[in-house]
Protein backbone atom coordinates (compact mmCIF):
# COMPACT_ATOMS: atom_id res chain seq x y z
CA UNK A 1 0.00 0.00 0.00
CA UNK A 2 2.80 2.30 1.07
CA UNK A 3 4.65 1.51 -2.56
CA UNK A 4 1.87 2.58 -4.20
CA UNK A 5 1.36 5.89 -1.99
CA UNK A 6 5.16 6.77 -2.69
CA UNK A 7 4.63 6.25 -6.41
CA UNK A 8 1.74 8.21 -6.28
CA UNK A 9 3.48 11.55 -4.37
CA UNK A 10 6.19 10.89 -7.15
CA UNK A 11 4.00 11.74 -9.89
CA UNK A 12 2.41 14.74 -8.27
CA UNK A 13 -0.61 13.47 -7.29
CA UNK A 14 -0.39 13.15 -3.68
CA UNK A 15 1.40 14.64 -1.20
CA UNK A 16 2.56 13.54 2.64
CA UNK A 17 2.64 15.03 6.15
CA UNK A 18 4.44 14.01 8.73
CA UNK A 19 2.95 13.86 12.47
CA UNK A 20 5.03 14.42 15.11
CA UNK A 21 4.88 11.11 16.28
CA UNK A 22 6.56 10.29 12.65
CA UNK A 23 3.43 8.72 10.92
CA UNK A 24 2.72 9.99 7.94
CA UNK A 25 -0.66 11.03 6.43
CA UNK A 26 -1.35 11.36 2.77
CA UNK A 27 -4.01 13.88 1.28
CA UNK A 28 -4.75 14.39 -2.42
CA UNK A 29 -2.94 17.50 -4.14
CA UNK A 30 -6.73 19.43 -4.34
CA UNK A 31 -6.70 19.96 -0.28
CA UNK A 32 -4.65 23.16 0.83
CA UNK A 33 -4.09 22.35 4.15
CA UNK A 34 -1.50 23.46 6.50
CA UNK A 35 -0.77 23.11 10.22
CA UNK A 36 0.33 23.60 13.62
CA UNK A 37 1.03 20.41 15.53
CA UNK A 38 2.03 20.08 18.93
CA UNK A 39 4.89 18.11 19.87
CA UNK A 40 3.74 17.38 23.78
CA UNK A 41 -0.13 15.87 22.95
CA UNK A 42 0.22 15.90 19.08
CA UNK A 43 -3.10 17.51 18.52
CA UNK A 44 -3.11 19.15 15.00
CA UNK A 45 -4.83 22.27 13.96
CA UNK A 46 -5.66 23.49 10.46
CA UNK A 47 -3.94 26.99 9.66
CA UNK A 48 -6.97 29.28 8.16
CA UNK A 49 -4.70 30.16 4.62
CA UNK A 50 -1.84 28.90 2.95
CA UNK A 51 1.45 30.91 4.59
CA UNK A 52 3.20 30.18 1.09
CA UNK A 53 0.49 31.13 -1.21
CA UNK A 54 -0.62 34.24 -2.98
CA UNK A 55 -2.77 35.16 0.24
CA UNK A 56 -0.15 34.15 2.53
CA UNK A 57 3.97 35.23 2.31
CA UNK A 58 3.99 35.23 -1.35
CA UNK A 59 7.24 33.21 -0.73
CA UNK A 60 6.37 31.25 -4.20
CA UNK A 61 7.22 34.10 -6.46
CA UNK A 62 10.34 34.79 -4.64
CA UNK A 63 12.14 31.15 -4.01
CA UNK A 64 11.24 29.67 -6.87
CA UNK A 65 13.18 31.29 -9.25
CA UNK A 66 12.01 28.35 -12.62
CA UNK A 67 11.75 25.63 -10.26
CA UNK A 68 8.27 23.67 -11.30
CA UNK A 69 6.94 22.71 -8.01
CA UNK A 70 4.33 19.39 -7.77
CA UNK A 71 3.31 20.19 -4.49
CA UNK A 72 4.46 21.73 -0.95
CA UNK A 73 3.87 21.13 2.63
CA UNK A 74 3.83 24.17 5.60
CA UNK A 75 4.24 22.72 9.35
CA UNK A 76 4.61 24.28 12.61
CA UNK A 77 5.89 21.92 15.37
CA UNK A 78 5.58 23.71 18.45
CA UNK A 79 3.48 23.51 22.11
CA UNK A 80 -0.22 23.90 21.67
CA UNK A 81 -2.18 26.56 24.28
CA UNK A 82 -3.74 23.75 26.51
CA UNK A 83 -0.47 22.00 26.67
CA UNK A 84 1.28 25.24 27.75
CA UNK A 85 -1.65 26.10 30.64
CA UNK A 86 -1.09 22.06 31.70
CA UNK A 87 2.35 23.01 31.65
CA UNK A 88 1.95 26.02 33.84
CA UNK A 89 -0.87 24.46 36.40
CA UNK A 90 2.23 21.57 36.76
CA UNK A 91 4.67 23.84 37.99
CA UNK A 92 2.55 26.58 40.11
């Protein structure tokens, strides 16, 4: 199954994330979806736009420079809000 997700991403038509556990999770190329994940719980959250996108950075315009892209991937790994107040209430 995994062969056939690998050859898929290779020809453009998926693309994969990677939890911070180290699974990863495969979405077709139509879904725009970016995160922030949290390294303590692993809870995921869906950022609102694309940071790399015409509504986001613009960073595509300026990185590229000819380089045909298939697909990209935008990640945070960081420590979510609840984690950080369980964090707090731990040490107070």
């Amino acid at each position: 199954m995994y062969r056939g997700l690998k050859q898929l991403q290779r020809h453009g038509l998926v693309r994969c994330r990677k939890l911070a556990n180290g699974e990863g999770v495969y979405a077709l190329l139509e879904r725009d979806d970016h995160h922030l994940t949290c390294v303590l719980c692993g809870c995921s959250e869906r950022l609102s736009i694309c940071p790399l996108g015409a509504r986001g950075l613009g960073l595509t315009t300026v990185l590229l420079q000819g380089f045909r892209p298939l697909f990209h991937t935008f990640e945070i790994h960081g420590i979510c809000a609840r984690c950080q107040h369980s964090e707090a209430a731990s040490d107070g």
